[in-house]
N, C-alpha and C. Protein backbone atom coordinates (compact mmCIF):
# COMPACT_ATOMS: atom_id res chain seq x y z
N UNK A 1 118.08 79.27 96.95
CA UNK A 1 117.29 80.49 97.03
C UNK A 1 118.19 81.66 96.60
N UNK A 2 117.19 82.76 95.82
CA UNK A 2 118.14 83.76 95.31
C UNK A 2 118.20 84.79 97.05
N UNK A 3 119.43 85.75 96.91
CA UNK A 3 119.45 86.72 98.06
C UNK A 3 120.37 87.63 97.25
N UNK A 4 120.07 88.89 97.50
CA UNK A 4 121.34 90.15 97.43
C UNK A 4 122.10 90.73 98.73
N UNK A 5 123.07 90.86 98.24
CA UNK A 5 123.84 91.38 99.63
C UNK A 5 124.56 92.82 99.13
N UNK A 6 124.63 93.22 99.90
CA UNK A 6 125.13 95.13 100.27
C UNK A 6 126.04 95.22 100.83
N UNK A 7 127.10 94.85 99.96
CA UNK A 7 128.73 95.61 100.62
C UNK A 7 129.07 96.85 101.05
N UNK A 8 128.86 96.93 101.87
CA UNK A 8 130.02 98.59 101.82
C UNK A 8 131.74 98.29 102.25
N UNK A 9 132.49 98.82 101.31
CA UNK A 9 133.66 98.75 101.59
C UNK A 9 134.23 100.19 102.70
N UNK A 10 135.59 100.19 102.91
CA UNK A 10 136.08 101.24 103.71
C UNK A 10 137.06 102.29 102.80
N UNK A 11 136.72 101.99 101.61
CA UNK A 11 137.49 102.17 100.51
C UNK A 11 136.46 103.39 99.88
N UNK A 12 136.87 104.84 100.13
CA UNK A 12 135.76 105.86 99.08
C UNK A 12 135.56 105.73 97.75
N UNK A 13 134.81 105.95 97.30
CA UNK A 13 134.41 106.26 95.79
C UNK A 13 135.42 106.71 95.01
N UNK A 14 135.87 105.91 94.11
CA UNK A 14 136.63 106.23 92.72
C UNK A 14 136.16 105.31 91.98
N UNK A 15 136.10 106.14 90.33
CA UNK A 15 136.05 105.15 89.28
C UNK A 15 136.63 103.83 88.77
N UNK A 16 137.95 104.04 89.02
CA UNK A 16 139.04 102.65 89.01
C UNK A 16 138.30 101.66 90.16
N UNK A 17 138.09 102.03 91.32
CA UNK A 17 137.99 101.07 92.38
C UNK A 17 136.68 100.52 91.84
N UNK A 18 135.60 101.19 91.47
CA UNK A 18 133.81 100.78 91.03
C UNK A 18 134.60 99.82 89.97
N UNK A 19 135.29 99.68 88.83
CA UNK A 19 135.15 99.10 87.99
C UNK A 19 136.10 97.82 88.43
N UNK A 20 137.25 98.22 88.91
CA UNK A 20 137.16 96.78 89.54
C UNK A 20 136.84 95.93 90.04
N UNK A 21 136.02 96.30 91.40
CA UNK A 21 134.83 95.39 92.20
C UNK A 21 133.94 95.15 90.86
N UNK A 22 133.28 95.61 90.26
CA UNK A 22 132.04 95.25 88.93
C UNK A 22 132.63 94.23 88.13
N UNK A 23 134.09 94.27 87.60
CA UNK A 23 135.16 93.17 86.61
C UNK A 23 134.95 92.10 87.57
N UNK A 24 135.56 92.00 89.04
CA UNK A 24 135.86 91.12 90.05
C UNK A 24 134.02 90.56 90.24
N UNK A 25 133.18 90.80 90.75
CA UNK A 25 132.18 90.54 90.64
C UNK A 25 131.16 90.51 89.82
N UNK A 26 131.36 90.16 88.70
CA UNK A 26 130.77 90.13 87.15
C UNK A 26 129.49 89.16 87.15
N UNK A 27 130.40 87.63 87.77
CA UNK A 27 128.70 86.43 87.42
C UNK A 27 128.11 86.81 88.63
N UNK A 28 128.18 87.89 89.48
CA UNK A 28 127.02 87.64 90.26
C UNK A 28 126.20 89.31 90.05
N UNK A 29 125.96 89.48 88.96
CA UNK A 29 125.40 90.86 88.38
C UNK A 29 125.57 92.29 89.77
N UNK A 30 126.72 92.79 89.68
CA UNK A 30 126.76 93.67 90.62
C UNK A 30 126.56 95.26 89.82
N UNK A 31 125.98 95.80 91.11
CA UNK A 31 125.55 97.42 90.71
C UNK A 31 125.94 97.82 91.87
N UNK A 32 127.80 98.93 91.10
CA UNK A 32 128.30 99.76 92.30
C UNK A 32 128.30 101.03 92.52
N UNK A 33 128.03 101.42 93.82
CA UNK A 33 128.20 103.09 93.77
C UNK A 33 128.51 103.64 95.13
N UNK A 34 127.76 104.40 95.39
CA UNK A 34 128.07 105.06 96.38
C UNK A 34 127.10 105.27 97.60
N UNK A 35 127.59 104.70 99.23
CA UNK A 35 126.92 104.43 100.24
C UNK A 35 126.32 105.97 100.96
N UNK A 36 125.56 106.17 101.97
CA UNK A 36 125.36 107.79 102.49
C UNK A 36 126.47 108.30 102.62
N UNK A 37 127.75 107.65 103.52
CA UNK A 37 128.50 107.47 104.10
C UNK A 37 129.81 108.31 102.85
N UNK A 38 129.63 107.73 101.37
CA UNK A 38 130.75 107.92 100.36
C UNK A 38 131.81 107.50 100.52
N UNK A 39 131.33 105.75 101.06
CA UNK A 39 132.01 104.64 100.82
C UNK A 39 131.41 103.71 99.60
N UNK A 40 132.42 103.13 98.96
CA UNK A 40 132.09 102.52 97.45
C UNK A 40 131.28 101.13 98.18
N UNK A 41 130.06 101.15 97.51
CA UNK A 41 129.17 99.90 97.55
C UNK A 41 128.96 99.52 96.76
N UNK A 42 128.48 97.93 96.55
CA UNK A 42 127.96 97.54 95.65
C UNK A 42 126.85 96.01 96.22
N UNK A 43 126.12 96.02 95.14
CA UNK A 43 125.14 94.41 95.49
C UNK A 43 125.06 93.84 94.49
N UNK A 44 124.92 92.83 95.13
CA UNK A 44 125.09 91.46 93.69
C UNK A 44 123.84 90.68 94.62
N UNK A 45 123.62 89.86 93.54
CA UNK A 45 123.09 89.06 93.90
C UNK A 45 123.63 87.53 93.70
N UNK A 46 123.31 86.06 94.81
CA UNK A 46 123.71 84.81 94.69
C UNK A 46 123.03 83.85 94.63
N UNK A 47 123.24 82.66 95.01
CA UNK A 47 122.70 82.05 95.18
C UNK A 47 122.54 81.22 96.37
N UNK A 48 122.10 80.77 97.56
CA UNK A 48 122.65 80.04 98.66
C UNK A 48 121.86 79.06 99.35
N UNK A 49 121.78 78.46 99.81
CA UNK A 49 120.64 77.22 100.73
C UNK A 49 119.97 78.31 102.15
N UNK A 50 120.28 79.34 102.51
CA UNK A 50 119.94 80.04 103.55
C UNK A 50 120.85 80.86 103.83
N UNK A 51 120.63 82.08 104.79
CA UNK A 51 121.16 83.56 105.00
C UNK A 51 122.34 83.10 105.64
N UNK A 52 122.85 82.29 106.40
CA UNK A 52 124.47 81.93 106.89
C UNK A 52 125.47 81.95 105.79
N UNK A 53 125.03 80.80 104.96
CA UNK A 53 125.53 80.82 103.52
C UNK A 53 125.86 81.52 102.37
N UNK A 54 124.62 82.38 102.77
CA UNK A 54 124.53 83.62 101.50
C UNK A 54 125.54 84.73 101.87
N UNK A 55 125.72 85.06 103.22
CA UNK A 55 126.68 86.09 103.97
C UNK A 55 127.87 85.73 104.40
N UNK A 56 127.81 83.96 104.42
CA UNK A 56 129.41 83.86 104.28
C UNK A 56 130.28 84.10 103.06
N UNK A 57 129.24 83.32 101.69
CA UNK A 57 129.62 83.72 100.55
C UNK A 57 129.91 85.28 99.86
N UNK A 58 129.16 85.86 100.32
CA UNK A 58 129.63 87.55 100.13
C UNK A 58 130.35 87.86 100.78
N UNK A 59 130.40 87.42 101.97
CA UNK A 59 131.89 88.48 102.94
C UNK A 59 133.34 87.51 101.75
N UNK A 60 133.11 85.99 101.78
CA UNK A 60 134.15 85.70 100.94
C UNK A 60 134.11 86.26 99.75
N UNK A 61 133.37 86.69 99.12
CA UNK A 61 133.63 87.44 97.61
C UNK A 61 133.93 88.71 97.65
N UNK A 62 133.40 89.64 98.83
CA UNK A 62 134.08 90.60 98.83
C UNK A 62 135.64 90.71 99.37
N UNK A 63 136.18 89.69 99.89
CA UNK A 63 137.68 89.42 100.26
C UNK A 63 138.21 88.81 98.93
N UNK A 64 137.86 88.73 98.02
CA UNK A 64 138.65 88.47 96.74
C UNK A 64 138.40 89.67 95.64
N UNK A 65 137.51 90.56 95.84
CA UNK A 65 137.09 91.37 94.66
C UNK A 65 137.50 92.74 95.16
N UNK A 66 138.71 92.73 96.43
CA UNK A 66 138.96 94.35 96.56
C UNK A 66 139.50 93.85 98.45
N UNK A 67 140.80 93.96 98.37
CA UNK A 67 141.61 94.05 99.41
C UNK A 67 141.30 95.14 100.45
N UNK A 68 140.22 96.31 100.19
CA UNK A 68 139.89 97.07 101.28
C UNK A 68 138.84 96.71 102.22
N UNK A 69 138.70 97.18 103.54
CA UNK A 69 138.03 96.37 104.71
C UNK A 69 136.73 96.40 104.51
N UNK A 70 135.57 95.56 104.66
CA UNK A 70 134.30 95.38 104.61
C UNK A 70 133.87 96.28 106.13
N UNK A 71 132.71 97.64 105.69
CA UNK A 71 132.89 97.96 106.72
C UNK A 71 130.77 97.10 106.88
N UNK A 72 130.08 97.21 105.98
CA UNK A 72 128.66 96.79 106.46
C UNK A 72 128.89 95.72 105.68
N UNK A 73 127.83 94.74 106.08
CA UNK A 73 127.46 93.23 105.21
C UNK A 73 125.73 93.49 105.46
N UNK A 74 125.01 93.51 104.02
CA UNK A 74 123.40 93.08 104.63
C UNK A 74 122.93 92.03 103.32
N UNK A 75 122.69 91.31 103.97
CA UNK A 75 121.99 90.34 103.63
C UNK A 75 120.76 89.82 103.41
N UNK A 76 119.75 89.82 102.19
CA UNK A 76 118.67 88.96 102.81
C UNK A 76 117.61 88.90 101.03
N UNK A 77 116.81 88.12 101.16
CA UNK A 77 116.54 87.35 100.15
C UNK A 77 116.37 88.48 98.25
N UNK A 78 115.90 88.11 97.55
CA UNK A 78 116.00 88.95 96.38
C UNK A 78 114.69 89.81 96.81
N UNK A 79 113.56 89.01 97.09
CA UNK A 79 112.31 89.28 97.24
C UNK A 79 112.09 90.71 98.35
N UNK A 80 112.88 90.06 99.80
CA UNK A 80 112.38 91.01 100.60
C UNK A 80 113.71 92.22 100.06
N UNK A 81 114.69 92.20 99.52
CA UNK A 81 115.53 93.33 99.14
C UNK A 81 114.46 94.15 98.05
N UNK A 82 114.00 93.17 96.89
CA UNK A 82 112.89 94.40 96.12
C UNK A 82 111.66 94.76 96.52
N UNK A 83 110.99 94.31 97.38
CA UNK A 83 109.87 94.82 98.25
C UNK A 83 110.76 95.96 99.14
N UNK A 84 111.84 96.05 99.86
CA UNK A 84 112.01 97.01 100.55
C UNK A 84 112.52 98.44 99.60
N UNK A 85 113.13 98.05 98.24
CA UNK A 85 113.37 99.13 97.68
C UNK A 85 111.97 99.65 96.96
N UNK A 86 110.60 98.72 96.68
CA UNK A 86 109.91 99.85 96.34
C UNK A 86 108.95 99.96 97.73
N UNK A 87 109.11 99.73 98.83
CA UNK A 87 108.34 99.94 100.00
C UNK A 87 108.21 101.86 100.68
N UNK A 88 109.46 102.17 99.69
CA UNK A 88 110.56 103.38 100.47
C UNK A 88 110.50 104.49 99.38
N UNK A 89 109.24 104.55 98.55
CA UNK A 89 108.89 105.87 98.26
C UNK A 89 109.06 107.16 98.51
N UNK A 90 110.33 108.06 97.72
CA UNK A 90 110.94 109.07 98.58
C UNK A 90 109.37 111.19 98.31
N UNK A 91 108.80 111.18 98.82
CA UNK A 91 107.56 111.72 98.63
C UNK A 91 108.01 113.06 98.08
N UNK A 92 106.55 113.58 97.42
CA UNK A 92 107.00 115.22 96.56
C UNK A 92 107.48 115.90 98.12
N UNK A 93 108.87 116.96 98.11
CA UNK A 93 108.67 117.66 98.90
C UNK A 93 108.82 119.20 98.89
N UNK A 94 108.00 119.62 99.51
CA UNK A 94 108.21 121.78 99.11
C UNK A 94 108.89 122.04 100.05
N UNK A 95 109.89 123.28 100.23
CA UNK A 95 110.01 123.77 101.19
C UNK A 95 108.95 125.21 101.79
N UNK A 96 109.47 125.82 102.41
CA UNK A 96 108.82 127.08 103.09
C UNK A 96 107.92 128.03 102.74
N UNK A 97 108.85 128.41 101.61
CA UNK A 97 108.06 129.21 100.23
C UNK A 97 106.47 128.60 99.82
N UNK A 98 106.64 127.06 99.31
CA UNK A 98 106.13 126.29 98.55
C UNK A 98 104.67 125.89 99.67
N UNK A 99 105.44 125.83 100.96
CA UNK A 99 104.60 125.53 101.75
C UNK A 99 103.43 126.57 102.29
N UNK A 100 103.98 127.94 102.19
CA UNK A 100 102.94 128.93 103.12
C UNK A 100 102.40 129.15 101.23
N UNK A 101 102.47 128.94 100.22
CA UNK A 101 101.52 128.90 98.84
C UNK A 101 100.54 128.01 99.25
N UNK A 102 100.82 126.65 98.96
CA UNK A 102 99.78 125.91 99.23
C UNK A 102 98.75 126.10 100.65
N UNK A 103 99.52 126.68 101.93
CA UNK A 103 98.17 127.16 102.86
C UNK A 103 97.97 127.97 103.40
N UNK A 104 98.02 129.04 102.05
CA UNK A 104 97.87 130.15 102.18
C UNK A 104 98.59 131.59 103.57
N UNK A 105 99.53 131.11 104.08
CA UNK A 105 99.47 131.39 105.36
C UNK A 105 101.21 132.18 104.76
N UNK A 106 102.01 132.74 105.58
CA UNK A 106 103.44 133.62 105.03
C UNK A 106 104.20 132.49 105.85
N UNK A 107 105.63 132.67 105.16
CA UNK A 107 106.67 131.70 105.34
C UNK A 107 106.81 131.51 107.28
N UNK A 108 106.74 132.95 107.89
CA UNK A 108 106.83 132.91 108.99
C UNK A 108 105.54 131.93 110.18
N UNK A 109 104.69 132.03 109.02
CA UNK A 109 103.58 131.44 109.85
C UNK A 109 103.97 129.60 109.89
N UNK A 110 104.60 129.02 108.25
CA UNK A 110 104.99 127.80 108.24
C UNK A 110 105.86 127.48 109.44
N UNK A 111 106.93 127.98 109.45
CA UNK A 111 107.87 128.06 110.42
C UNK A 111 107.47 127.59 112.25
N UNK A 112 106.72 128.67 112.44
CA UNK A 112 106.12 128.83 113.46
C UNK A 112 105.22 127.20 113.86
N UNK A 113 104.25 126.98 112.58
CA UNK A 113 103.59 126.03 113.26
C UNK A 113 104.71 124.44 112.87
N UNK A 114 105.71 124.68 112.17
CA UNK A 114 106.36 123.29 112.07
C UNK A 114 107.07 123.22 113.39
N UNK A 115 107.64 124.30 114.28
CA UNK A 115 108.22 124.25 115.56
C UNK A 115 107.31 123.82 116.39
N UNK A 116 105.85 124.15 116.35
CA UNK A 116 105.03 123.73 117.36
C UNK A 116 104.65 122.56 117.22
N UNK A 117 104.54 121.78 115.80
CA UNK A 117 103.92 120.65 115.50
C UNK A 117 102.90 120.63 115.12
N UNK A 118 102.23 121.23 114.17
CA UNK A 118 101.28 121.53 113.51
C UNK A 118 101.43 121.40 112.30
N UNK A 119 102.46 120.97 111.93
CA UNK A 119 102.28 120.62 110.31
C UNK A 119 103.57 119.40 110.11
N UNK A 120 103.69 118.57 109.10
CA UNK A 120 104.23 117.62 109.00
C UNK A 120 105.44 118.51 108.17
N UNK A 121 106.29 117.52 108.85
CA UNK A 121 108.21 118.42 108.34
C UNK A 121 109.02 117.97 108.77
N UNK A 122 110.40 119.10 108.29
CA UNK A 122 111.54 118.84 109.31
C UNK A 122 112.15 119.69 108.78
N UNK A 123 112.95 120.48 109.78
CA UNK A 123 113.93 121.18 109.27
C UNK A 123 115.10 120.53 109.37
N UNK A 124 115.68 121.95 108.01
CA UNK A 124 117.16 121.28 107.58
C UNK A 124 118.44 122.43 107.69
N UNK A 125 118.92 121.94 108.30
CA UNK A 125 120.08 123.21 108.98
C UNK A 125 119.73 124.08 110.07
N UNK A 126 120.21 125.22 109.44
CA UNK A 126 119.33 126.11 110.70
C UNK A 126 118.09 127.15 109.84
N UNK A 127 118.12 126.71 108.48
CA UNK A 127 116.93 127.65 108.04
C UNK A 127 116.25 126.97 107.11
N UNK A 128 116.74 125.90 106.41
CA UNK A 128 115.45 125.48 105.80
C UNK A 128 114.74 124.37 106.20
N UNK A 129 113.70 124.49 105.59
CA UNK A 129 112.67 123.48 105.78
C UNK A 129 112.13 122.67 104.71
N UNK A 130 111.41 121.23 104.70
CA UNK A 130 111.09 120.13 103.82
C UNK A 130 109.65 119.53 104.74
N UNK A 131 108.66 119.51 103.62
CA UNK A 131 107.43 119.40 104.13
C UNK A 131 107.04 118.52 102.44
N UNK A 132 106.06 117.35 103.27
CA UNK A 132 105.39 116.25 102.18
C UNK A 132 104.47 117.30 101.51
N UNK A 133 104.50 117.00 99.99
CA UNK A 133 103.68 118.38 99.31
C UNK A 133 101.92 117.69 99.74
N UNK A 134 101.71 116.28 99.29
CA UNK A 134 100.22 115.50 99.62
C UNK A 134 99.51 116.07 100.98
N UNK A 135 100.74 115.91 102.19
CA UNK A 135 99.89 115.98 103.52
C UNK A 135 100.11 117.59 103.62
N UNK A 136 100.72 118.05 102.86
CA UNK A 136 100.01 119.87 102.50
C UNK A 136 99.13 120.82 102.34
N UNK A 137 98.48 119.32 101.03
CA UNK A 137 97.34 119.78 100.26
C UNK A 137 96.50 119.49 101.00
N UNK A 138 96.49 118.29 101.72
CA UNK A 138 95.18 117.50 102.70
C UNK A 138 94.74 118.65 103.47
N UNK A 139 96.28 119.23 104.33
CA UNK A 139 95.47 120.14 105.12
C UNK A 139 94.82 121.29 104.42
N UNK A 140 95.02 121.80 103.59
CA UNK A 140 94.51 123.08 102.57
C UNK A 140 93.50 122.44 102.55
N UNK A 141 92.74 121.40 102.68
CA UNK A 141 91.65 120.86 101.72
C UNK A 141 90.75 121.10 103.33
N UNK A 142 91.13 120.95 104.35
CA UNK A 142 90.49 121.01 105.19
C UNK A 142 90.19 121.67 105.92
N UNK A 143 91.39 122.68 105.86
CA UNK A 143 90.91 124.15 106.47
C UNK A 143 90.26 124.81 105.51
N UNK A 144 90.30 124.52 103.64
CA UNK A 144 89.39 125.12 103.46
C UNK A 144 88.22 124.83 103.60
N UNK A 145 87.84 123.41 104.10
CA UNK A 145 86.04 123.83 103.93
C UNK A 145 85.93 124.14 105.33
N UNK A 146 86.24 124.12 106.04
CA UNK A 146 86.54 124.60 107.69
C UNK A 146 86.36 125.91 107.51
N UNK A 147 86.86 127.46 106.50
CA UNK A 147 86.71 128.19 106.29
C UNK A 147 85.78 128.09 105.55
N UNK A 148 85.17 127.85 104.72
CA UNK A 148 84.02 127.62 104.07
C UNK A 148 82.39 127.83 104.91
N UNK A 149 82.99 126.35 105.99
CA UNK A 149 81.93 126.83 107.17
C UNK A 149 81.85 127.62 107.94
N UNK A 150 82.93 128.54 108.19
CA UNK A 150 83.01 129.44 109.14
C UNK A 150 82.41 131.03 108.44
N UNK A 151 82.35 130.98 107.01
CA UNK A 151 81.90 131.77 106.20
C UNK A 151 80.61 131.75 106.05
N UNK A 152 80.08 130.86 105.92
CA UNK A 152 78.66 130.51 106.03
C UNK A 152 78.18 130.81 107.46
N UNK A 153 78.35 130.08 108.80
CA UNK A 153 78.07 130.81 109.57
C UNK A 153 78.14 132.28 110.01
N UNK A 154 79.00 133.11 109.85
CA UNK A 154 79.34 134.47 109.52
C UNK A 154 78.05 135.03 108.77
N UNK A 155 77.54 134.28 107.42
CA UNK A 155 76.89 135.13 106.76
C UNK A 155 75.35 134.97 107.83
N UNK A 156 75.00 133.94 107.94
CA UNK A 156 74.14 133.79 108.81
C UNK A 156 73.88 134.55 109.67
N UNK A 157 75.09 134.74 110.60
CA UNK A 157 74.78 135.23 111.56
C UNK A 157 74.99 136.95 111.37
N UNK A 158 75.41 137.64 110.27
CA UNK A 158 74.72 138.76 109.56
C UNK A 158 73.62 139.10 109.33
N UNK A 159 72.70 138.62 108.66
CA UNK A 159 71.49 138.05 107.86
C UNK A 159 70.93 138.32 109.73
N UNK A 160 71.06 137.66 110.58
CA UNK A 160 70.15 138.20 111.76
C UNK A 160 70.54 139.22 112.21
N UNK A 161 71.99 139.79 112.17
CA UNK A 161 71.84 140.93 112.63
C UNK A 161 70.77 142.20 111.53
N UNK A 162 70.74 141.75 110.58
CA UNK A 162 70.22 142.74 109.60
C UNK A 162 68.68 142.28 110.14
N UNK A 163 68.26 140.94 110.11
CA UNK A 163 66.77 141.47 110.80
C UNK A 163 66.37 141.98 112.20
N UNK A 164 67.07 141.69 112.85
CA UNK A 164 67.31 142.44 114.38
C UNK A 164 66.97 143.71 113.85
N UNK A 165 68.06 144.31 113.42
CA UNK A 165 68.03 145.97 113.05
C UNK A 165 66.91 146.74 112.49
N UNK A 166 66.30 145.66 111.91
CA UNK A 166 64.92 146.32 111.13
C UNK A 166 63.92 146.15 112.02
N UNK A 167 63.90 146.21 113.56
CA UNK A 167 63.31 146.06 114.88
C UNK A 167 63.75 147.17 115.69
N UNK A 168 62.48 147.64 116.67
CA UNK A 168 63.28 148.54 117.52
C UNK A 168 63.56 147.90 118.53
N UNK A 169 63.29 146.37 118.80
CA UNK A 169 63.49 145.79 120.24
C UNK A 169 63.70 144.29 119.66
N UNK A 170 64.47 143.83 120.70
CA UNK A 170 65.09 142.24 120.46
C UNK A 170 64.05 140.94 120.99
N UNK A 171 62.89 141.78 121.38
CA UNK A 171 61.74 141.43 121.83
C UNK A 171 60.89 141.53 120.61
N UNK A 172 60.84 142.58 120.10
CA UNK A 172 60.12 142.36 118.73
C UNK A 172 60.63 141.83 117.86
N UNK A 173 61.46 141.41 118.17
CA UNK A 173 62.05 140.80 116.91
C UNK A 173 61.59 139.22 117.03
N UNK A 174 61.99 138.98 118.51
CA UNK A 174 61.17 137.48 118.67
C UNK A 174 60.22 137.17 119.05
N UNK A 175 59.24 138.50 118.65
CA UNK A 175 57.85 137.66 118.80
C UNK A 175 57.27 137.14 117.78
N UNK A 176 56.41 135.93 117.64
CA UNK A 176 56.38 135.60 116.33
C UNK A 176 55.60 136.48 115.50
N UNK A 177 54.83 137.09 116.08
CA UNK A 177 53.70 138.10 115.49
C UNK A 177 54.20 139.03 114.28
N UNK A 178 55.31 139.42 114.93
CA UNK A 178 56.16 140.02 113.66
C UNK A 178 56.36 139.59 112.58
């Protein structure tokens, strides 16, 4: 069975070090770079009878393809490694600005309701903010017809005050006779 495995070494990012692990790990097609962390990684893929095998064989290949310490090992088949890389769709995102445009509302108002939980987010540092642009629009889409209806009722309920008014009594107004 095919599997890829995910080295991370304890060894940071340099060019010399990427191209050695890539020379050193050549037949097993490796692609190296760089972990969150900015420790040098790389994955290859092997071949093995099951996941014991497949992770003994990588911890041994990474002990021949680079004398620095293995700090992660992950392991697991080709299949579920490329289902999880396209599972993990990284989404459009606006910040603050981008966000009180799309709903209509001022940066302070975004702010306000992402602290309360009223809008999907997160802040980043101590002042900015990152919000999914889709579940943005959804809500724009729904407060506007929400405003829509609230406009319509409004006019409605104008429209009676204007026939009320053309009455001298709220009694004449509802009698049907009128």
């Amino acid at each position: 069975m095919e599997y890829n495995a995910r080295i991370e070494f304890a060894e940071r990012d340099s060019d010399d070090a990427a191209d050695r692990l890539v020379t050193a790990l050549e037949p097993f097609s490796p692609a190296a770079g760089v972990s969150v962390d900015g420790h040098l990684e790389v994955v290859i893929t092997l071949y093995a009878a099951d996941v014991r095998q497949a992770t003994a064989s990588a911890l041994a290949l990474a002990g021949e393809a680079s004398t620095s310490d293995v700090l992660a090992l992950e392991v697991m088949t080709t299949a579920a490694f490329d289902r999880r890389r396209e599972l993990t769709p990284m989404p459009e995102l606006v910040d603050a600005t981008g966000a009180a445009e799309i709903l209509g509302i001022s940066r302070q108002a975004v702010g306000k309701k992402l602290d309360a939980g009223q809008l999907p987010g997160r802040r980043i540092g101590e002042r900015g903010m990152a919000f999914p642009r889709a579940d943005l629009e959804r809500i724009a889409l729904i407060r506007g017809s929400r405003f829509e209806e609230a406009a319509d009722r409004l006019v409605d309920a104008l429209r009676d005050i204007q026939a009320v008014k053309g009455h001298s009594t709220q009694e004449e107004y509802l009698d049907p006779r009128n």
